[in-house]
Every structure is written in structure tokens, then in C-alpha cells.
Protein backbone atom coordinates (compact mmCIF):
# COMPACT_ATOMS: atom_id res chain seq x y z
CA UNK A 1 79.83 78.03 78.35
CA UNK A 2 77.73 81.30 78.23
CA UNK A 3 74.62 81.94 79.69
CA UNK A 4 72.54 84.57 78.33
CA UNK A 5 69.46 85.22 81.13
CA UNK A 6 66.62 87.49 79.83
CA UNK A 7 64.66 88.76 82.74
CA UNK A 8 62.32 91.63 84.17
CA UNK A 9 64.40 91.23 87.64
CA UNK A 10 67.92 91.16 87.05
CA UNK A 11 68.73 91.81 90.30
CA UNK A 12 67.35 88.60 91.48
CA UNK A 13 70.86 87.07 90.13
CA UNK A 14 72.78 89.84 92.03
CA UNK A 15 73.54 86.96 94.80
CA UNK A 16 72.39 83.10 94.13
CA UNK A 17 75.27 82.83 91.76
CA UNK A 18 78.10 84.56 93.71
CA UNK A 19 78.65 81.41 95.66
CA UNK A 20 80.19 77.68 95.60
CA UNK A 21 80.68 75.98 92.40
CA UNK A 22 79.07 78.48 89.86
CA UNK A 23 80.80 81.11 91.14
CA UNK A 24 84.05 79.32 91.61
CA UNK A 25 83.38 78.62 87.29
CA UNK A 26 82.99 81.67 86.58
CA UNK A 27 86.14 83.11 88.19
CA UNK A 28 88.02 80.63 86.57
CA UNK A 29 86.20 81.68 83.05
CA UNK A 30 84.95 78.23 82.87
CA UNK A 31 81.53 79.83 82.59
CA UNK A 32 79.85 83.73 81.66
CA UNK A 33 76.60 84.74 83.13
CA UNK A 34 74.85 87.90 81.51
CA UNK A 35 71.94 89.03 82.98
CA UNK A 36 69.64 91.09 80.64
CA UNK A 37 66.83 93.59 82.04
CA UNK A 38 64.08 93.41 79.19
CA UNK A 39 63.13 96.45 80.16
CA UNK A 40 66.14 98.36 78.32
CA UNK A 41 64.91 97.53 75.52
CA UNK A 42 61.07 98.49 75.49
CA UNK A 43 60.10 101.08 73.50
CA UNK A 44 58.24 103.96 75.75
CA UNK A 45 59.64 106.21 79.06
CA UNK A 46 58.13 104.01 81.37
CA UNK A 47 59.80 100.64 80.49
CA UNK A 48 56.41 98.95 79.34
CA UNK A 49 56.93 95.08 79.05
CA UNK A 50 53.91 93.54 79.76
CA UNK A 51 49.77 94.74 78.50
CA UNK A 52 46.82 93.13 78.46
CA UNK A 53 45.61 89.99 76.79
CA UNK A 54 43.76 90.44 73.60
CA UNK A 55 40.13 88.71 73.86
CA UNK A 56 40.19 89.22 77.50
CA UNK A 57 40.99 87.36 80.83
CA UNK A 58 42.68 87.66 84.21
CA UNK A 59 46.24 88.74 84.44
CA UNK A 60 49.06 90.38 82.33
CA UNK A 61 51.02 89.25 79.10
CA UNK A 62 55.38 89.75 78.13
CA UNK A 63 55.39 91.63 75.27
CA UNK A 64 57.33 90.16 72.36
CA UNK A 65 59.17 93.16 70.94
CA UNK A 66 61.65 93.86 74.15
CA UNK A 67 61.93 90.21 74.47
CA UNK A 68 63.13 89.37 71.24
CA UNK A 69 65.28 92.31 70.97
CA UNK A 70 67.08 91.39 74.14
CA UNK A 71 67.22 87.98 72.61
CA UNK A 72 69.22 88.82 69.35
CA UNK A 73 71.61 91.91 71.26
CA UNK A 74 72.45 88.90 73.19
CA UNK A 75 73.79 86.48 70.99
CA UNK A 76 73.87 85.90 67.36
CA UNK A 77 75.03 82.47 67.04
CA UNK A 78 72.40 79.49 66.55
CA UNK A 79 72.23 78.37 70.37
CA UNK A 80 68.94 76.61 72.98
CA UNK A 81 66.69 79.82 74.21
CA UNK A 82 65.14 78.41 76.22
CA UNK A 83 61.67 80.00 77.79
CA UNK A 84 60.71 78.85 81.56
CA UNK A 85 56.91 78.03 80.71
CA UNK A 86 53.80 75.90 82.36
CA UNK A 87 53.67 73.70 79.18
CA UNK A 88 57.46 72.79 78.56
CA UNK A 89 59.01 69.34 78.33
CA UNK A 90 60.85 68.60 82.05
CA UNK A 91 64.00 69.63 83.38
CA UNK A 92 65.63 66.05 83.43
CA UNK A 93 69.47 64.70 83.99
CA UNK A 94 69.48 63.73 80.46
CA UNK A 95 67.86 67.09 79.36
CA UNK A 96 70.98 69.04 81.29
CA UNK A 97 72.87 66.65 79.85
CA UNK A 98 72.18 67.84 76.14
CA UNK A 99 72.39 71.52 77.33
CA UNK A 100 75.74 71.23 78.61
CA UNK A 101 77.37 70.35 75.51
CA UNK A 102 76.26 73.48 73.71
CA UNK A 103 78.30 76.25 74.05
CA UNK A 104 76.00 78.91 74.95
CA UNK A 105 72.11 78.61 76.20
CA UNK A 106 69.76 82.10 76.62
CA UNK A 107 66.91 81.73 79.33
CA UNK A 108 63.78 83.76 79.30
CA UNK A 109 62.26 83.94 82.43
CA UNK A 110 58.58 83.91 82.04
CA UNK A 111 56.44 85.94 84.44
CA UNK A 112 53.07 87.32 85.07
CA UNK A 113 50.01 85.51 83.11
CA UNK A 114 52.88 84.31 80.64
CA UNK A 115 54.89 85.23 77.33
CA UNK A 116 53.19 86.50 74.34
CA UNK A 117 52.73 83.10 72.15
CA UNK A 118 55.11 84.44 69.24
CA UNK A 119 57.96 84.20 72.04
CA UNK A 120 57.43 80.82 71.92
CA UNK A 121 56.72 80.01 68.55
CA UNK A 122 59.27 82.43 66.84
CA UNK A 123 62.20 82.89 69.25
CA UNK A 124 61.90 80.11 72.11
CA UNK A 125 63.73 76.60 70.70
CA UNK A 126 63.56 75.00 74.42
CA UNK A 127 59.95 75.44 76.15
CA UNK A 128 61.23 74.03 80.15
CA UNK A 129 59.42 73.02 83.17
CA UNK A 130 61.17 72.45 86.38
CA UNK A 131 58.30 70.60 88.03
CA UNK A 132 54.42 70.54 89.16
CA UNK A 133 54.40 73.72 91.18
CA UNK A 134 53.63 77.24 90.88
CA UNK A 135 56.37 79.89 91.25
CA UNK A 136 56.28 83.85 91.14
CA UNK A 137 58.50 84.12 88.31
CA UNK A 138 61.30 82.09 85.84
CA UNK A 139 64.27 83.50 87.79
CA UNK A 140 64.22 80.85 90.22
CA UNK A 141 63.69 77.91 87.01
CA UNK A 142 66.61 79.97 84.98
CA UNK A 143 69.01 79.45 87.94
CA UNK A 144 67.92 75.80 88.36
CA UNK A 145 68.97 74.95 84.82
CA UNK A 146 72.70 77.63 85.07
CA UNK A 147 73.45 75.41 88.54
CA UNK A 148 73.01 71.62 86.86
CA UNK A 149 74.45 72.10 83.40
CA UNK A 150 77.68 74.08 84.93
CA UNK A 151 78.37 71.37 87.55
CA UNK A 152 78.55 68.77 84.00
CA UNK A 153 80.91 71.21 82.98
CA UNK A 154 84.51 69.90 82.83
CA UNK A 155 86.67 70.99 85.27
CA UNK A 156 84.13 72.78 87.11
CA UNK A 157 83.53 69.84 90.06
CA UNK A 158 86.44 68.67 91.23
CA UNK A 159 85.65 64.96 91.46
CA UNK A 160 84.26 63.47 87.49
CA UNK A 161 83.10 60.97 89.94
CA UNK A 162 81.07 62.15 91.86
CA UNK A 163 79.44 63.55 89.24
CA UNK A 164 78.90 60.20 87.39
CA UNK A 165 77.43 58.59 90.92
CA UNK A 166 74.64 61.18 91.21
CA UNK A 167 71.27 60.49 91.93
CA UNK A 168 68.94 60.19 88.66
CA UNK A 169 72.91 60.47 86.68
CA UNK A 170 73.11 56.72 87.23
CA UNK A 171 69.32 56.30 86.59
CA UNK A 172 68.83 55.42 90.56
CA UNK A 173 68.62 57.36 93.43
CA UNK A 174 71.79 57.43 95.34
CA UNK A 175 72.83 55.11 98.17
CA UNK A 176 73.45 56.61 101.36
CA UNK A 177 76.27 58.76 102.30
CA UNK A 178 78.18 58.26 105.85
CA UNK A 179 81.23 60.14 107.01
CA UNK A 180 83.37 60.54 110.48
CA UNK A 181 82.45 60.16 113.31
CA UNK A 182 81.73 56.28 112.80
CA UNK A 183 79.03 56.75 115.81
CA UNK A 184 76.86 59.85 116.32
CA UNK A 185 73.89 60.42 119.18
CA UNK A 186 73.99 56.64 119.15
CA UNK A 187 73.12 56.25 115.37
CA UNK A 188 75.98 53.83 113.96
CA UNK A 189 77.47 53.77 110.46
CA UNK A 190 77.04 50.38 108.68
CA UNK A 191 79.82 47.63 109.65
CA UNK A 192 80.15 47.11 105.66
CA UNK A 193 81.73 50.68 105.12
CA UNK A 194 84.32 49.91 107.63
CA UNK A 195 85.40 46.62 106.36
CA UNK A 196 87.46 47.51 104.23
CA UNK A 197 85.79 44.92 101.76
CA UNK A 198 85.25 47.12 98.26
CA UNK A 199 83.44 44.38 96.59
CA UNK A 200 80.98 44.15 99.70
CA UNK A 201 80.84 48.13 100.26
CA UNK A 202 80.18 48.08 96.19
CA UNK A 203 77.31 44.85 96.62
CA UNK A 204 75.52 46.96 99.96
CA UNK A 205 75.71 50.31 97.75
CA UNK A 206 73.94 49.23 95.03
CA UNK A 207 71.06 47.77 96.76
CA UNK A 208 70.71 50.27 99.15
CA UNK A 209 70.36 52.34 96.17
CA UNK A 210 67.43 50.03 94.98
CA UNK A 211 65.78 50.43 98.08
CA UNK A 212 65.85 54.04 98.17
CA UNK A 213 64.65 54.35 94.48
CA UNK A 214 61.92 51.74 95.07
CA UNK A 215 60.80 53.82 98.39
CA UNK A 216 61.03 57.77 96.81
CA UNK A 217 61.06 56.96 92.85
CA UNK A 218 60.01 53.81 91.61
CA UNK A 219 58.96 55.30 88.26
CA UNK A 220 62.79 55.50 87.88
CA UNK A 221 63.35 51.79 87.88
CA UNK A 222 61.13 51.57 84.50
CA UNK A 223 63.90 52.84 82.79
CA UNK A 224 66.97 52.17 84.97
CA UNK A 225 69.99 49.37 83.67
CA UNK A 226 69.18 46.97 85.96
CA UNK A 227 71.38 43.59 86.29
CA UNK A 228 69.49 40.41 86.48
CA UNK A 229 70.80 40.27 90.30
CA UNK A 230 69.31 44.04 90.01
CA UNK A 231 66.08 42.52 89.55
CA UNK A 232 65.77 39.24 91.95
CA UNK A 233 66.60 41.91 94.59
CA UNK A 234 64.04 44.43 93.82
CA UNK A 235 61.89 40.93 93.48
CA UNK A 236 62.08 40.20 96.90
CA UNK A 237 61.57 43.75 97.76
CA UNK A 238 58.05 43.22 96.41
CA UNK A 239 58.68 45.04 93.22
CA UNK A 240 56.87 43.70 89.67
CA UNK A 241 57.50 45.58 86.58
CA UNK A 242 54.87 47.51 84.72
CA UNK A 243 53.96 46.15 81.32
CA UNK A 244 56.12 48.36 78.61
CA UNK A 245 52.11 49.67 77.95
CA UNK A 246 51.86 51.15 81.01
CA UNK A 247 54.98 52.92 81.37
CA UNK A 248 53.89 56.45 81.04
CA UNK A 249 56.18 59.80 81.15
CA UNK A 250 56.38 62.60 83.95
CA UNK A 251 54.00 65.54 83.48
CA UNK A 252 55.10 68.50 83.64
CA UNK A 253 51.80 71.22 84.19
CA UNK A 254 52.65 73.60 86.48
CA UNK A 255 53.34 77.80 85.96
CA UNK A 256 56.46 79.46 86.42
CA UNK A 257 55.20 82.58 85.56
């Protein structure tokens, strides 16, 4: 997998992703990272890559000339460029998901007011949101998106499992994780994980996991596989079902740049 990042701040990526798991992949050549400053490829001494908006108003505006030629010295091949932008669709598992099984992915990192609109009509493919918060910058967004598509990678975490039994992978949140010692500070682990019993452990998993989606996430159970013993536990939890009508997406209006 190659990842082509087009930024203002390259050095931002100098350390984030010299460490654990993406940096293990890309000492192994499982992935590339190339950082691009958009500013070698403006067209004036001083490196200009941003001016004002035409028709007025507050802030500044990413030219479109360095970006796109940053964009094609890059990589010629058909691949996602994806922009980091206010009015993308959401990062989501099943978004990475897709990513990861290109082979290569370029990521502008929006900043300042935003990206001239031909970036994203004429170069961007991908427009992406990471969420419903403001940021300074893409950078932050662009290293999101390397971090969860390398870890689908194969061969890059050590464990396909624990992959597969990932919050939102699964389409619930994840039951909870216990490890030695069996008592801490007087806080106990469950009895069940130290039966021995898989089918039980498996039984007090799964509903724990329930719980914890129904608590943090219950939008998630609209669209979750749920058994029918799924749903005469969430039941008695006090969950009902919206309508199929009401079931409504995420938003996703928030500025990254």
C-alpha cells in the first residue's frame, strides 16, 4: 500500500508515524508513506499557496495549481485522493474498509478557510470527514485514515483476530477486556472469564457487548446482525427499534481546515 500525503506541513508527519504498528509496516515494506510539501511546487520565490477568496469573506483559500501538481508528480495511476474537508462523507469501518483494498490512496490535507472548489471537483475522488469537530488543519484527519486502513492490512497486526473483534468491525462496540492480575485495588475480574467455560465466556461477551453499544452507541444497533436472542436481550434492556423511517445516517459537518 502507498500513501501519497499532500500537505503545507510536512513536518507534522516527521514523528506520529515513526512508532508501533505503522511504523513496524513500513519497515517491513508492507506500507510507503510520502509526504509532499505543496509548497515545492508553487509558482513564485515565496512559496505562495494560499490568496484570497474571490467575492470576499473572512479567511484564506489553497490554491489549486500547487495542489494539483503535487497531486499528479505523485502518482499517475487511477487511485482514491482523497481531500480532508467539512462537507465529506464519514470516516467509517466500512469506509477504511474499501480504502484498504486499493493499492495506493493520496490525502490532501485541507487547511485555512478551505481548498479552492476545483480541488474538489477536478482532482479530489474521496471528500472525508473524521467527525463533528473543528481542527487546525487535515494533518491530523490524513493520519487518522494512514493508521486504520494499514492496521486492515495483511500481515501488518499480528492477530487477523483481533482485528475481526473490533469495535464498530463487528457492527457493536466491543465487550470488555480483562487481563492479570485477576484482582486489582479490590476491583475483581468476572467469575465467567475464569471458568474456563468458552460457550459461557462467548454467551457473557456478546451481551456485554450489547450493553455497551446500547449505553455509548445505540445508533449502531440499527444496523448491527443481531440474533433473535440478540434482540430479547436488548428487549429487556429496554431497547425498541426505530421504524426503518426513522433510521437516519451520521452527519458529518464539521472543518478540518
Amino acid at each position: 500500500m502507498r500513501f501519497h500525503v499532500l500537505t503545507l506541513f510536512p513536518e507534522a508527519f516527521a514523528q506520529p508515524l515513526q512508532f508501533s504498528i505503522v511504523a513496524r509496516a513500513v519497515q517491513r515494506g508492507q506500507i510507503n508513506i510520502d509526504v509532499a510539501d505543496i509548497r515545492d511546487y508553487t509558482h513564485d520565490a515565496h512559496g505562495t499557496a494560499d490568496d484570497y477568496q474571490f467575492g470576499g469573506g473572512h479567511g484564506m483559500v489553497m490554491k489549486p495549481e500547487p495542489v494539483f501538481e503535487a497531486a499528479e508528480a505523485a502518482e499517475r495511476a487511477q487511485i482514491p485522493v482523497i481531500l480532508t474537508t467539512p462537507q465529506g462523507e464519514l470516516l467509517t469501518q466500512k469506509l477504511v474498509e474499501e480504502l484498504a483494498s486499493s493499492p495506493a490512496i493520496a490525502i490532501i490535507c485541507g487547511h485555512y478557510a478551505g481548498v479552492d472548489e476545483r480541488i474538489a471537483e477536478g482532482l479530489a475522488t474521496r471528500p472525508v470527514s473524521i467527525g463533528d469537530y473543528v481542527l487546525t488543519g487535515g494533518e491530523l484527519p490524513a493520519m487518522i485514515i494512514i493508521d486504520a486502513v494499514t492496521r486492515l492490512l495483511p500481515g501488518v497486526v499480528g492477530s487477523p483476530e483481533s482485528v475481526a473483534g473490533d469495535s464498530i468491525t463487528t457492527g457493536l462496540l466491543q465487550h470488555p477486556l480483562y487481563t492479570r492480575p485477576a484482582e486489582f485495588r479490590g476491583m475483581t475480574v468476572p467469575e465467567v472469564l475464569l471458568s474456563g467455560h468458552h460457550a459461557e465466556i462467548d454467551r457473557w461477551r456478546r451481551r456485554k457487548s450489547l450493553e455497551r453499544t446500547l449505553e455509548h452507541r445505540p445508533d449502531l444497533l440499527s444496523t448491527a446482525s443481531l440474533t433473535n436472542d440478540d434482540r430479547r436481550y436488548l428487549a429487556g434492556l429496554g431497547y425498541a427499534p426505530p421504524d426503518a423511517g426513522q433510521v437516519e445516517g451520521r452527519g458529518a459537518d464539521h472543518a478540518q481546515d
